[in-house]
PDB file of N, CA and C in Angstrom:
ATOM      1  N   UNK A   1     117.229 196.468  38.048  1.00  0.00           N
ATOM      2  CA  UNK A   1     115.897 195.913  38.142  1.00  0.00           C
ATOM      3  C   UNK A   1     115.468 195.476  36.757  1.00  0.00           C
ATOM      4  N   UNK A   2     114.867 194.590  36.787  1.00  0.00           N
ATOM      5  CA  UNK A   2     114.250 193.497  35.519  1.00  0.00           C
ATOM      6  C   UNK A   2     112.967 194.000  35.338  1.00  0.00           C
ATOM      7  N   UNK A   3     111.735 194.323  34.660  1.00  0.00           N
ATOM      8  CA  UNK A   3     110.550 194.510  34.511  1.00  0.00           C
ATOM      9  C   UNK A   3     109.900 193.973  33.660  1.00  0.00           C
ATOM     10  N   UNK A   4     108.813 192.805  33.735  1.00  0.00           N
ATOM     11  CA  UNK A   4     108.470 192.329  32.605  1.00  0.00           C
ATOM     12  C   UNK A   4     106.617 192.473  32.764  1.00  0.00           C
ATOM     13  N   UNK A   5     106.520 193.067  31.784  1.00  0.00           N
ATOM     14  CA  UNK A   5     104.879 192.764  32.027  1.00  0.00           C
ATOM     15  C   UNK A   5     104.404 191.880  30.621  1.00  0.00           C
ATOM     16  N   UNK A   6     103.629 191.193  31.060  1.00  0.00           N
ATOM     17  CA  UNK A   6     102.712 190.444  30.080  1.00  0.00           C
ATOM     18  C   UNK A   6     100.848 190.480  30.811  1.00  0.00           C
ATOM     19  N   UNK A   7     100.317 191.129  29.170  1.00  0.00           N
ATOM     20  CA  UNK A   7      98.799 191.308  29.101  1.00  0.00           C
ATOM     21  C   UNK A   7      98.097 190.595  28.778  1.00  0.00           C
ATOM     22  N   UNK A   8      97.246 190.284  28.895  1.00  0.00           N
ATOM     23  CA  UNK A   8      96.067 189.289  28.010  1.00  0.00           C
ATOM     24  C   UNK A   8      94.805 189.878  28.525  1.00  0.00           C
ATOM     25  N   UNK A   9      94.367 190.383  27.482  1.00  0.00           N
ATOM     26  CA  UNK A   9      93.162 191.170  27.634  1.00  0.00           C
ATOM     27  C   UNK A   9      92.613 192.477  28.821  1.00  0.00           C
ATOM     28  N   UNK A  10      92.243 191.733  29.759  1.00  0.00           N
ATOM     29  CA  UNK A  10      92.041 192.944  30.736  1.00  0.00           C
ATOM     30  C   UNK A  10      92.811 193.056  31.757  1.00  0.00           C
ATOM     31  N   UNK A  11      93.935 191.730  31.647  1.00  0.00           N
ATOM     32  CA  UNK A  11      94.649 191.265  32.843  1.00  0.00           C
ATOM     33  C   UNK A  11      95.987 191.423  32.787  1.00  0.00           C
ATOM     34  N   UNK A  12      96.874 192.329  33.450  1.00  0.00           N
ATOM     35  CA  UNK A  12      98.232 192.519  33.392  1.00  0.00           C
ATOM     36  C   UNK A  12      99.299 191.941  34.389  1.00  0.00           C
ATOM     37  N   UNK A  13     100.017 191.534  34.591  1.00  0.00           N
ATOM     38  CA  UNK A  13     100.779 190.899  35.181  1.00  0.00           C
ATOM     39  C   UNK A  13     102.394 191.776  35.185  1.00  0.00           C
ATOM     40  N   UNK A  14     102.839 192.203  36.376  1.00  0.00           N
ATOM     41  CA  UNK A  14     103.935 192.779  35.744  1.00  0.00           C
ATOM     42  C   UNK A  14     105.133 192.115  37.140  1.00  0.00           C
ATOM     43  N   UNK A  15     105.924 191.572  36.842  1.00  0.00           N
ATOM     44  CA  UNK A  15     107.014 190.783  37.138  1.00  0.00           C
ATOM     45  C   UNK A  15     108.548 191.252  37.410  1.00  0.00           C
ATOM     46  N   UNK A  16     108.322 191.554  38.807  1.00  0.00           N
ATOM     47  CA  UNK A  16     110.033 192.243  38.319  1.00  0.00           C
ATOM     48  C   UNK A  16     110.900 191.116  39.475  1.00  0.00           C
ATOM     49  N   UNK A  17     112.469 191.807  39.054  1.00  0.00           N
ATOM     50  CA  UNK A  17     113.742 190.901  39.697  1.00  0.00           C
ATOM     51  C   UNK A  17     114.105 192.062  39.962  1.00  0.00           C
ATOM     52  N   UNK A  18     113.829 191.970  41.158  1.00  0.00           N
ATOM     53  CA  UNK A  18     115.025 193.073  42.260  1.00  0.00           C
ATOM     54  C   UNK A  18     114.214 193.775  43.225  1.00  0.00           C
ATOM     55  N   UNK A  19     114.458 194.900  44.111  1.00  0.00           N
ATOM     56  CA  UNK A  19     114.204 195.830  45.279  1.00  0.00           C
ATOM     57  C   UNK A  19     112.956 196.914  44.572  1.00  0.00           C
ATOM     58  N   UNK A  20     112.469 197.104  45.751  1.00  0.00           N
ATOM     59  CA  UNK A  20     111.495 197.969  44.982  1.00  0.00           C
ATOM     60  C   UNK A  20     112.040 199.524  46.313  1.00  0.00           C
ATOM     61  N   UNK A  21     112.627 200.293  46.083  1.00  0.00           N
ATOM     62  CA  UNK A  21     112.874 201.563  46.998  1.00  0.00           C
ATOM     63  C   UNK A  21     112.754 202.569  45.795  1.00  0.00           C
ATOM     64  N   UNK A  22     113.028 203.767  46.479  1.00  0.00           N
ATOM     65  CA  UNK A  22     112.441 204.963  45.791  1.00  0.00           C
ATOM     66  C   UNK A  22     113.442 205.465  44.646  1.00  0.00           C
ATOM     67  N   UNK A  23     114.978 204.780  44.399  1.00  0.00           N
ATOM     68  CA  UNK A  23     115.420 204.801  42.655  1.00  0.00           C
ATOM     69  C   UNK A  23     114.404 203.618  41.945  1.00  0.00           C
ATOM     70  N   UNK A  24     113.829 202.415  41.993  1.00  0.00           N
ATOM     71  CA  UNK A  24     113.478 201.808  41.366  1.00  0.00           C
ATOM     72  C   UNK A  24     111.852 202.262  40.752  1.00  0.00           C
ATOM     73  N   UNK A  25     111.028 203.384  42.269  1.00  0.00           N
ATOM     74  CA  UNK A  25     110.044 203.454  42.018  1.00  0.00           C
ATOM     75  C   UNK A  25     109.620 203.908  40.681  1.00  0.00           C
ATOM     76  N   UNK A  26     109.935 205.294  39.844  1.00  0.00           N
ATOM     77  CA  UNK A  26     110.203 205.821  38.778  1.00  0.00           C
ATOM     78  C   UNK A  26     109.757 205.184  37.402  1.00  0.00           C
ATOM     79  N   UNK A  27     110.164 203.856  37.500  1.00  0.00           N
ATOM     80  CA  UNK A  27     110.524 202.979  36.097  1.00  0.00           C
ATOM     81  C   UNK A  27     109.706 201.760  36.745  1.00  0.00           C
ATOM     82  N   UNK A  28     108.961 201.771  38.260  1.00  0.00           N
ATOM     83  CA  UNK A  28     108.079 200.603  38.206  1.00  0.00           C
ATOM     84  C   UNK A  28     106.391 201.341  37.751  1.00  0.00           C
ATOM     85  N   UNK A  29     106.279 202.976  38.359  1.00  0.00           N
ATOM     86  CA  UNK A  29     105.438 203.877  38.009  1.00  0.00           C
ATOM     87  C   UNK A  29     105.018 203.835  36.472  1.00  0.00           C
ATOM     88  N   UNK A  30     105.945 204.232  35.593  1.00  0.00           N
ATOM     89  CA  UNK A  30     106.291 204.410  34.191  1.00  0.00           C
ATOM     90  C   UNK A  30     105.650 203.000  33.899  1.00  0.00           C
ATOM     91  N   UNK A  31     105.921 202.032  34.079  1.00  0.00           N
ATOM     92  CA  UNK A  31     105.162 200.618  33.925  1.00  0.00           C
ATOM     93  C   UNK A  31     104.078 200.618  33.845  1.00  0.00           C
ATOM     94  N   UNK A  32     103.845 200.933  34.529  1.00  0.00           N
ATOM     95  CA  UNK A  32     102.136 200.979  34.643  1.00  0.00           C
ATOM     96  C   UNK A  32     101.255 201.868  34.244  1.00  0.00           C
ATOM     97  N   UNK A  33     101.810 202.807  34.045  1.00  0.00           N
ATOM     98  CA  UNK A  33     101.035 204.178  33.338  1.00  0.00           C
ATOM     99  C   UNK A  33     101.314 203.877  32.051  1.00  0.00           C
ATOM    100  N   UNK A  34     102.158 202.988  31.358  1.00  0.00           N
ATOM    101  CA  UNK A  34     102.517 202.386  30.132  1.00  0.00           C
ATOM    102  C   UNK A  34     101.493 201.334  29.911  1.00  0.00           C
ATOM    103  N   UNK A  35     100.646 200.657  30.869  1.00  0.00           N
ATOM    104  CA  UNK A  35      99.905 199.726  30.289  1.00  0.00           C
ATOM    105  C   UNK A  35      98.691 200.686  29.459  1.00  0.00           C
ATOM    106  N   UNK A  36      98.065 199.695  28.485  1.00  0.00           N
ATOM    107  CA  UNK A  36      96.758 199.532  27.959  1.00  0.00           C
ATOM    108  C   UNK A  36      95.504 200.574  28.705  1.00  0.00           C
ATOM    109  N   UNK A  37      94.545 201.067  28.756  1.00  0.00           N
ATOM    110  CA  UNK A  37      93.522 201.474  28.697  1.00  0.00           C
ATOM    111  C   UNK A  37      92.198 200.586  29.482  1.00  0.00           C
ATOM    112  N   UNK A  38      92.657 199.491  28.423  1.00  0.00           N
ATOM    113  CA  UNK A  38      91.533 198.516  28.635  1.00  0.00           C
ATOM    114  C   UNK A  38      92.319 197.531  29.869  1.00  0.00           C
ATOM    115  N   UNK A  39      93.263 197.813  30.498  1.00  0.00           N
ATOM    116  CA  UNK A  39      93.735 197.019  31.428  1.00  0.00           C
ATOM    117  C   UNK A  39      93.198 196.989  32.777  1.00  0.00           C
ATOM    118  N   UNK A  40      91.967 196.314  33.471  1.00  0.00           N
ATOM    119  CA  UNK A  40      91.514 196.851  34.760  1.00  0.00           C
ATOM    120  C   UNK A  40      91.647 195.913  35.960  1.00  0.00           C
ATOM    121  N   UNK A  41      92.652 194.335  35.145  1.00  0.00           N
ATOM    122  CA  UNK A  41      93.421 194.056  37.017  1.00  0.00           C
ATOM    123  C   UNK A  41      94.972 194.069  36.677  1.00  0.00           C
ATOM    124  N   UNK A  42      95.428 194.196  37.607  1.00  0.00           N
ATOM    125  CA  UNK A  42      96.574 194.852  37.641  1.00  0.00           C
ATOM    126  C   UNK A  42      97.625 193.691  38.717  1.00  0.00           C
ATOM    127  N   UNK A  43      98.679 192.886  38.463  1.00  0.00           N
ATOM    128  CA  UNK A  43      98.588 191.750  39.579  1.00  0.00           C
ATOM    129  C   UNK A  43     100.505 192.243  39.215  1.00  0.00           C
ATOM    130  N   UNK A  44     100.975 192.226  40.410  1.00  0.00           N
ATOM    131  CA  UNK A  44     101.960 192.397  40.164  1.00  0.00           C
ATOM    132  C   UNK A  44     102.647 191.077  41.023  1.00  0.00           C
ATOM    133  N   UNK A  45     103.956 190.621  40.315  1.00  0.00           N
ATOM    134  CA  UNK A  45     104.121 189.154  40.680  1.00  0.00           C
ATOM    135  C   UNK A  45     106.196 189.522  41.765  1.00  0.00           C
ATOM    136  N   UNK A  46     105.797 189.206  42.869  1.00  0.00           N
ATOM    137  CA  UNK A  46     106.761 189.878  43.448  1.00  0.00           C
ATOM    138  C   UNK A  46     107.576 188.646  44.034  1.00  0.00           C
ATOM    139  N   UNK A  47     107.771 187.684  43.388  1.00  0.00           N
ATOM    140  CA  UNK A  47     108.671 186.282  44.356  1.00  0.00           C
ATOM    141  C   UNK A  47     110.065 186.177  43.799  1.00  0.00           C
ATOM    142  N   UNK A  48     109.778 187.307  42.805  1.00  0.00           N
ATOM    143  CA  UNK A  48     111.688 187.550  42.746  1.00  0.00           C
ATOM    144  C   UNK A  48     112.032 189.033  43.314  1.00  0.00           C
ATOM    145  N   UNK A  49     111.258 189.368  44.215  1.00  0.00           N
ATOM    146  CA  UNK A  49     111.486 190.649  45.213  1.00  0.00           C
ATOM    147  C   UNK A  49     111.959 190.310  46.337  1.00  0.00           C
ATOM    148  N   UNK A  50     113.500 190.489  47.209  1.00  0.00           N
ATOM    149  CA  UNK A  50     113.366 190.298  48.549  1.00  0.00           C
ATOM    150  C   UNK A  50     113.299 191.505  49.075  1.00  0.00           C
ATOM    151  N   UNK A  51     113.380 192.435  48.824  1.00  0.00           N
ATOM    152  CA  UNK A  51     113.295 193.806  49.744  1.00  0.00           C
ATOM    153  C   UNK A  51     112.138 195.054  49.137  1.00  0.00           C
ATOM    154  N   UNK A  52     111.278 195.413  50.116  1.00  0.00           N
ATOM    155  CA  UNK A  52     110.901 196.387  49.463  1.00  0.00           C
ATOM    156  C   UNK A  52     110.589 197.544  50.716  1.00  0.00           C
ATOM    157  N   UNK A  53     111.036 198.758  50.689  1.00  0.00           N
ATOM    158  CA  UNK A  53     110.791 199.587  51.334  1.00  0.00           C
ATOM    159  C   UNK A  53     109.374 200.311  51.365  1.00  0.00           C
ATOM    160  N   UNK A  54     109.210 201.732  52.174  1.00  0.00           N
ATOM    161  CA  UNK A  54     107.918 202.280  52.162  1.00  0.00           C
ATOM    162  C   UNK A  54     107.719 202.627  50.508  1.00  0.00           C
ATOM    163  N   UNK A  55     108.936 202.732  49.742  1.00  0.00           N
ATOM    164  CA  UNK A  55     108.393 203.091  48.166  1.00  0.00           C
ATOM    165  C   UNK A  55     107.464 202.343  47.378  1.00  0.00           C
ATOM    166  N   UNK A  56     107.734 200.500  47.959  1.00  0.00           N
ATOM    167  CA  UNK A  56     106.449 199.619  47.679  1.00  0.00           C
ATOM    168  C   UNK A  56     105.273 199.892  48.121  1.00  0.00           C
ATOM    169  N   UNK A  57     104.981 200.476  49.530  1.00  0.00           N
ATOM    170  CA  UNK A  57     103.634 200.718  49.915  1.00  0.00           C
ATOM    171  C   UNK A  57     102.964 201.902  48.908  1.00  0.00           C
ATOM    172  N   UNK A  58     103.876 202.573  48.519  1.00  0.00           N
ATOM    173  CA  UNK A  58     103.314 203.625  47.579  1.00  0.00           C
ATOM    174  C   UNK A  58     102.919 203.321  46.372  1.00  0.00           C
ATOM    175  N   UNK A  59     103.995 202.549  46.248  1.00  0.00           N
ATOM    176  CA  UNK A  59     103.131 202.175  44.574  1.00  0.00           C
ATOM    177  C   UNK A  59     102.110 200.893  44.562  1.00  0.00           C
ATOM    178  N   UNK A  60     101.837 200.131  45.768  1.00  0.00           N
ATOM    179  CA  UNK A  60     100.765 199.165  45.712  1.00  0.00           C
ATOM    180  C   UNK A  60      99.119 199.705  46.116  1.00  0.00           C
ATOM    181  N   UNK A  61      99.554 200.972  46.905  1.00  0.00           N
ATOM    182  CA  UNK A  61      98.597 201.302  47.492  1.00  0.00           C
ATOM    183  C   UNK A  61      97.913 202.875  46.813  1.00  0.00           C
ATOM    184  N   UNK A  62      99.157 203.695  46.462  1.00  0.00           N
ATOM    185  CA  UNK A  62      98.279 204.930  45.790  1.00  0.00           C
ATOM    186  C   UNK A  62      97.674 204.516  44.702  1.00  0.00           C
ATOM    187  N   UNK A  63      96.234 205.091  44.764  1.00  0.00           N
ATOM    188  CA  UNK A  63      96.011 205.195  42.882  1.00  0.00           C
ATOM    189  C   UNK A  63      96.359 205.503  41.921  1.00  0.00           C
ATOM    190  N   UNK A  64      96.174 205.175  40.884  1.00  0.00           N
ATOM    191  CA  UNK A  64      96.950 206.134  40.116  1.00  0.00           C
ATOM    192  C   UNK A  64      96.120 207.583  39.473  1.00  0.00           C
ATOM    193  N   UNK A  65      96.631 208.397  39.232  1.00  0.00           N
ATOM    194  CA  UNK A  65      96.103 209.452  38.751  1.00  0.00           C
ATOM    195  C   UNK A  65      95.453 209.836  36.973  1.00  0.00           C
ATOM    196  N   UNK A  66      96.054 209.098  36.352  1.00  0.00           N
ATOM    197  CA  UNK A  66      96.078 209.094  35.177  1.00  0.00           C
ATOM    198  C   UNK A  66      95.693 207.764  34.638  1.00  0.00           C
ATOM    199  N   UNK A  67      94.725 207.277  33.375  1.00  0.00           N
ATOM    200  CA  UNK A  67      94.311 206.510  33.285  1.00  0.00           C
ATOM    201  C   UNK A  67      93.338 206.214  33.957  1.00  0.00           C
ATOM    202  N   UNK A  68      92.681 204.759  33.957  1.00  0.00           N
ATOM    203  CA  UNK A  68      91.378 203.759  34.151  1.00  0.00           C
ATOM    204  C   UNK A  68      92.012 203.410  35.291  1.00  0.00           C
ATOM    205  N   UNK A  69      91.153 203.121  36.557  1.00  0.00           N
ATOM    206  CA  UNK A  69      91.380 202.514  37.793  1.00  0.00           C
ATOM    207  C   UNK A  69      91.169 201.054  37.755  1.00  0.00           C
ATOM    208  N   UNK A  70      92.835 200.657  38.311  1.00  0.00           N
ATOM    209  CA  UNK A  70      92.294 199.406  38.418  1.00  0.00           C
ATOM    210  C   UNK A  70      92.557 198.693  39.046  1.00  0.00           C
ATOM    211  N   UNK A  71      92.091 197.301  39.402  1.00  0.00           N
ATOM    212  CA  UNK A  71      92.410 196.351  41.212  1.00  0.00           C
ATOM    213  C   UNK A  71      93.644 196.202  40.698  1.00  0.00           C
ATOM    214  N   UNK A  72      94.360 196.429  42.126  1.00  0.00           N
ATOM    215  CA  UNK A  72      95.903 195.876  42.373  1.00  0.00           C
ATOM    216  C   UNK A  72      95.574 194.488  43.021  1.00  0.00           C
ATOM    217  N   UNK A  73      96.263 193.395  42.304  1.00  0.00           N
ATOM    218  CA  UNK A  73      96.617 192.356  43.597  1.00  0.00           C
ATOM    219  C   UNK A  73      98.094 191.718  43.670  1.00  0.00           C
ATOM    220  N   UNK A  74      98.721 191.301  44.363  1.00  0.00           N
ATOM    221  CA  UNK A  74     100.197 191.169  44.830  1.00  0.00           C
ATOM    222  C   UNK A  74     100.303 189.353  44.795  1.00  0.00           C
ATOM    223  N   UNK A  75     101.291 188.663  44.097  1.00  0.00           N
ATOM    224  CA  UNK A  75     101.391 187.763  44.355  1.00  0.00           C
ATOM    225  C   UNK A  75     103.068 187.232  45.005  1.00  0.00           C
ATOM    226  N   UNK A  76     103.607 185.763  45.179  1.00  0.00           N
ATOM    227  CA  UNK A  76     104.737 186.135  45.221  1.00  0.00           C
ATOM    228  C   UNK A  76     105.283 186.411  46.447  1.00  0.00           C
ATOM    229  N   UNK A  77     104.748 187.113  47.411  1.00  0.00           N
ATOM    230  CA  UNK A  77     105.123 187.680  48.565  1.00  0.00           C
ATOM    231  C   UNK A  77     106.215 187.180  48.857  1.00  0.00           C
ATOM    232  N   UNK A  78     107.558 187.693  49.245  1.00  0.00           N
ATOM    233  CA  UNK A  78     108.533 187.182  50.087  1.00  0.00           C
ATOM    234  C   UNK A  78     108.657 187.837  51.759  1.00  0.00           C
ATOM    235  N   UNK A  79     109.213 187.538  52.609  1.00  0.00           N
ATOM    236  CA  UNK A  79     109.634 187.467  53.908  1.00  0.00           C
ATOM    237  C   UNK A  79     109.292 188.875  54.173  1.00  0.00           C
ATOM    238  N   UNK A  80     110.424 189.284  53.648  1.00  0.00           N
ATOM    239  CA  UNK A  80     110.295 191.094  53.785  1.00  0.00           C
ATOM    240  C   UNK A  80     109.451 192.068  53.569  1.00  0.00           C
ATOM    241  N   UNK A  81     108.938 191.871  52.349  1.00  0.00           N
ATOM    242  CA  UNK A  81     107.911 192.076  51.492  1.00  0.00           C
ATOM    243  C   UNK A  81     106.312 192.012  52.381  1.00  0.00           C
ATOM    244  N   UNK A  82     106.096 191.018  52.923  1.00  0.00           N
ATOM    245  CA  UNK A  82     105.396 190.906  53.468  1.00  0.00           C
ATOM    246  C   UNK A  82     105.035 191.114  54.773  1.00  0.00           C
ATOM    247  N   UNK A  83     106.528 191.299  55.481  1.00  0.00           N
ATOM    248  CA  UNK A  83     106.760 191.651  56.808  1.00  0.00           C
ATOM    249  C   UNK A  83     106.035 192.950  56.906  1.00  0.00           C
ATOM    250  N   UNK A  84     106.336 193.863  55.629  1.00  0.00           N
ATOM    251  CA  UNK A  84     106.578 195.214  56.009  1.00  0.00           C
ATOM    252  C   UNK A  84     105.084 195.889  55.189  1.00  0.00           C
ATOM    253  N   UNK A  85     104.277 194.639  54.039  1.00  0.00           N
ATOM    254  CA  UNK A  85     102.724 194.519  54.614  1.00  0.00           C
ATOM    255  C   UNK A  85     101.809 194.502  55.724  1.00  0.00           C
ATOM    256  N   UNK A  86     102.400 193.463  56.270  1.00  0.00           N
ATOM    257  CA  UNK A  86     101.393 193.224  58.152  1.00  0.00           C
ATOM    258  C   UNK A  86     101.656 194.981  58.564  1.00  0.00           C
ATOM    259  N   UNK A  87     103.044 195.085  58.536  1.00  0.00           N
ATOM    260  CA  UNK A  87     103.180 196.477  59.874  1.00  0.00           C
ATOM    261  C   UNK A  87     102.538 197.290  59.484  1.00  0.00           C
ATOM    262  N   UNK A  88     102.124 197.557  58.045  1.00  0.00           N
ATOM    263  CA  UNK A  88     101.529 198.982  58.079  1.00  0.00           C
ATOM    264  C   UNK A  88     100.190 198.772  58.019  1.00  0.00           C
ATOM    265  N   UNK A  89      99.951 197.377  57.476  1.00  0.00           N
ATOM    266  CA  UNK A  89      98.246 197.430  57.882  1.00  0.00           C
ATOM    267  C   UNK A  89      97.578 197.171  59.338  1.00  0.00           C
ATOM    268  N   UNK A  90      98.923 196.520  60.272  1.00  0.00           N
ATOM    269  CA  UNK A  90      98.876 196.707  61.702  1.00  0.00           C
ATOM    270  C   UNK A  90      98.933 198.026  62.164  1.00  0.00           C
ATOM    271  N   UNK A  91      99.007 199.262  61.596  1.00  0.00           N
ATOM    272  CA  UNK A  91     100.107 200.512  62.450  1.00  0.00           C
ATOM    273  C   UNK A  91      98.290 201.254  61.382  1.00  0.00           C
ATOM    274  N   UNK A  92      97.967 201.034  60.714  1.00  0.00           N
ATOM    275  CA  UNK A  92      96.429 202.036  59.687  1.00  0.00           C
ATOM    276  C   UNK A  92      95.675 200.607  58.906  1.00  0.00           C
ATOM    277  N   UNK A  93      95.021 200.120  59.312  1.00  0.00           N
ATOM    278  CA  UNK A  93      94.518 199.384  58.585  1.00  0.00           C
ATOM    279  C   UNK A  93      93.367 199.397  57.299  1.00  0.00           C
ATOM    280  N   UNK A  94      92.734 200.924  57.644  1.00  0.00           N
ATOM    281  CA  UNK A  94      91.901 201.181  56.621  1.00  0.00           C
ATOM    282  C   UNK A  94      92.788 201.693  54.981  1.00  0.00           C
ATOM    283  N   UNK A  95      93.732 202.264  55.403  1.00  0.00           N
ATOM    284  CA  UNK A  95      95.008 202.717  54.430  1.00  0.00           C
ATOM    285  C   UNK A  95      95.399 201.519  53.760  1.00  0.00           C
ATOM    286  N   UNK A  96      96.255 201.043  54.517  1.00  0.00           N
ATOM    287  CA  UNK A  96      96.629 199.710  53.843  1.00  0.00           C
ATOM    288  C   UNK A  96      95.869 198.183  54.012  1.00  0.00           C
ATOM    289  N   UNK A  97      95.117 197.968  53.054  1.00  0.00           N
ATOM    290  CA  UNK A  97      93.615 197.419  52.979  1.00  0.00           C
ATOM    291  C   UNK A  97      95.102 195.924  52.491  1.00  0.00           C
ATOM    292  N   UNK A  98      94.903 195.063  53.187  1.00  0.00           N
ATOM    293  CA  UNK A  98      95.349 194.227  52.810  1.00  0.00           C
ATOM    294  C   UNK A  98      94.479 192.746  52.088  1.00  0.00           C
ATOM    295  N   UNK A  99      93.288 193.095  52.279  1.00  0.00           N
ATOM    296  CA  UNK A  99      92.103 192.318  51.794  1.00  0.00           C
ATOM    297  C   UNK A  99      91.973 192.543  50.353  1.00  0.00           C
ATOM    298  N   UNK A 100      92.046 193.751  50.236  1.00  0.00           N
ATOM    299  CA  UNK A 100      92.115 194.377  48.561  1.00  0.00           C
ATOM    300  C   UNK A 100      93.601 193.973  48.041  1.00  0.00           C
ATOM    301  N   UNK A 101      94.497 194.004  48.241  1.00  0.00           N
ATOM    302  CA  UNK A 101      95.624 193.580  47.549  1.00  0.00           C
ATOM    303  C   UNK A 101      96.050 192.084  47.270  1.00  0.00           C
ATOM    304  N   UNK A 102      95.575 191.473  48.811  1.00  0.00           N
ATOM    305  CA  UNK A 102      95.830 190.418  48.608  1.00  0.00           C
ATOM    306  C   UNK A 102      94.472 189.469  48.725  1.00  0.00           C
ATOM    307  N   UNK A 103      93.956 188.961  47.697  1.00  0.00           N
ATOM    308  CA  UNK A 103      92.494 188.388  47.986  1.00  0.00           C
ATOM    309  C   UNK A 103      92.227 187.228  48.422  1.00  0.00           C
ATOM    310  N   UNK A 104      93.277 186.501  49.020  1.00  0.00           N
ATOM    311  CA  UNK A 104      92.956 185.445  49.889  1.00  0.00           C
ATOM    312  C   UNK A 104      92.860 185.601  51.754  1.00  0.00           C
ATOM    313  N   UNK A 105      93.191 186.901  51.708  1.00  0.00           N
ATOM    314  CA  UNK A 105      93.379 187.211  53.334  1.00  0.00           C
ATOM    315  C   UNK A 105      92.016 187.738  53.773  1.00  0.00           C
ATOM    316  N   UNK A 106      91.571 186.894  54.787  1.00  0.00           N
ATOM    317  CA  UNK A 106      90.143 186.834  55.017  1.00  0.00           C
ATOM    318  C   UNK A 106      89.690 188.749  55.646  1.00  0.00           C
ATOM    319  N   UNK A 107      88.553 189.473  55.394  1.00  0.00           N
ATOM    320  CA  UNK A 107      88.302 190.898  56.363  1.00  0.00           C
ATOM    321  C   UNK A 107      88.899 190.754  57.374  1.00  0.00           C
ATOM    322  N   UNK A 108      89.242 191.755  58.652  1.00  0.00           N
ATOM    323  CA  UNK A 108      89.417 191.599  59.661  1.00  0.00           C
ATOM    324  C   UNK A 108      88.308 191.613  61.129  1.00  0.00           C
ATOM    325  N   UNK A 109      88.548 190.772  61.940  1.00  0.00           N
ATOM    326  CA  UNK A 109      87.608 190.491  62.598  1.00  0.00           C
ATOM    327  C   UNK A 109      86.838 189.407  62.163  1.00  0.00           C
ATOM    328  N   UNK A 110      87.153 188.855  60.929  1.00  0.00           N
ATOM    329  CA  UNK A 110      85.861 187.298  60.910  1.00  0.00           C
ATOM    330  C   UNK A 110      86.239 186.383  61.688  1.00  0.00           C
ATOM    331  N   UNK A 111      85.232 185.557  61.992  1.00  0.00           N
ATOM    332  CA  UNK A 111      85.944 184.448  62.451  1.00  0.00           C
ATOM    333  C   UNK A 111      85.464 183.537  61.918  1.00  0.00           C
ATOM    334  N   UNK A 112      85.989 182.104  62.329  1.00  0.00           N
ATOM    335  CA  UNK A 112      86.044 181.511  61.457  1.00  0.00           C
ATOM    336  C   UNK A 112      84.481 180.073  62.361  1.00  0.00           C
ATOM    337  N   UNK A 113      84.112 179.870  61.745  1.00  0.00           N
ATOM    338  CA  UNK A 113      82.278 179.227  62.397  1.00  0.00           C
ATOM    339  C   UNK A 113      83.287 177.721  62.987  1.00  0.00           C
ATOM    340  N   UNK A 114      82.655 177.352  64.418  1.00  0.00           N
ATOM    341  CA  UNK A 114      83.024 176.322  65.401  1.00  0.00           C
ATOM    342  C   UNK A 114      83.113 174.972  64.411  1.00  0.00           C
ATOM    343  N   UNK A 115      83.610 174.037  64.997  1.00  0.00           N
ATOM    344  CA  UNK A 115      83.655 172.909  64.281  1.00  0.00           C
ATOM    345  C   UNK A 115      82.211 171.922  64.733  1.00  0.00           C
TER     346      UNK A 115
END
């Protein structure tokens, strides 16, 4: 796995090449508990990810414990990646808030006003 983060001010970006399962989780964790202080969005860029298991839901979705809280958002999405987004916010939707991660996906239940 590749890990690259780049900061600019409050905004972190962290970029990886490869799988995200539970050997990779470790050293994507460590990443982020490695950023800045003053870091409070957090965008992780995933379009060189094709696979990610339940170890991705963990690290997109737990908080972290240590450090400043801060918005996750996901860009990037591939096939899989995203497949295995829908199911779990289909299967708990208050858990896996897919509105918060991803901020173009409208609440659930809006609709959208008649033409």
């Amino acid at each position: 796995m590749n890990i690259t983060t780049t900061i600019d001010g409050t905004f972190a970006r962290i970029s990886l090449c490869g799988e995200i399962d539970f050997d990779t989780l470790p050293p994507l964790c460590a990443t982020v508990d490695a950023l800045p202080p003053q870091v409070t969005d957090l965008q992780w860029d995933l379009s060189r990810t094709s696979f990610m298991d339940v170890a991705g839901l963990r690290l997109l979705f737990t908080p972290t414990t240590s450090g400043p809280e801060r918005r996750a958002t996901v860009t990037g999405l591939r096939a899989q990646p995203l497949s295995l987004l829908l199911m779990a916010a289909d299967l708990d939707p208050t858990v896996f808030d897919l509105c918060r991660l991803l901020p173009d996906v409208p609440p659930a239940g809006l609709r959208t006003a008649a033409p």
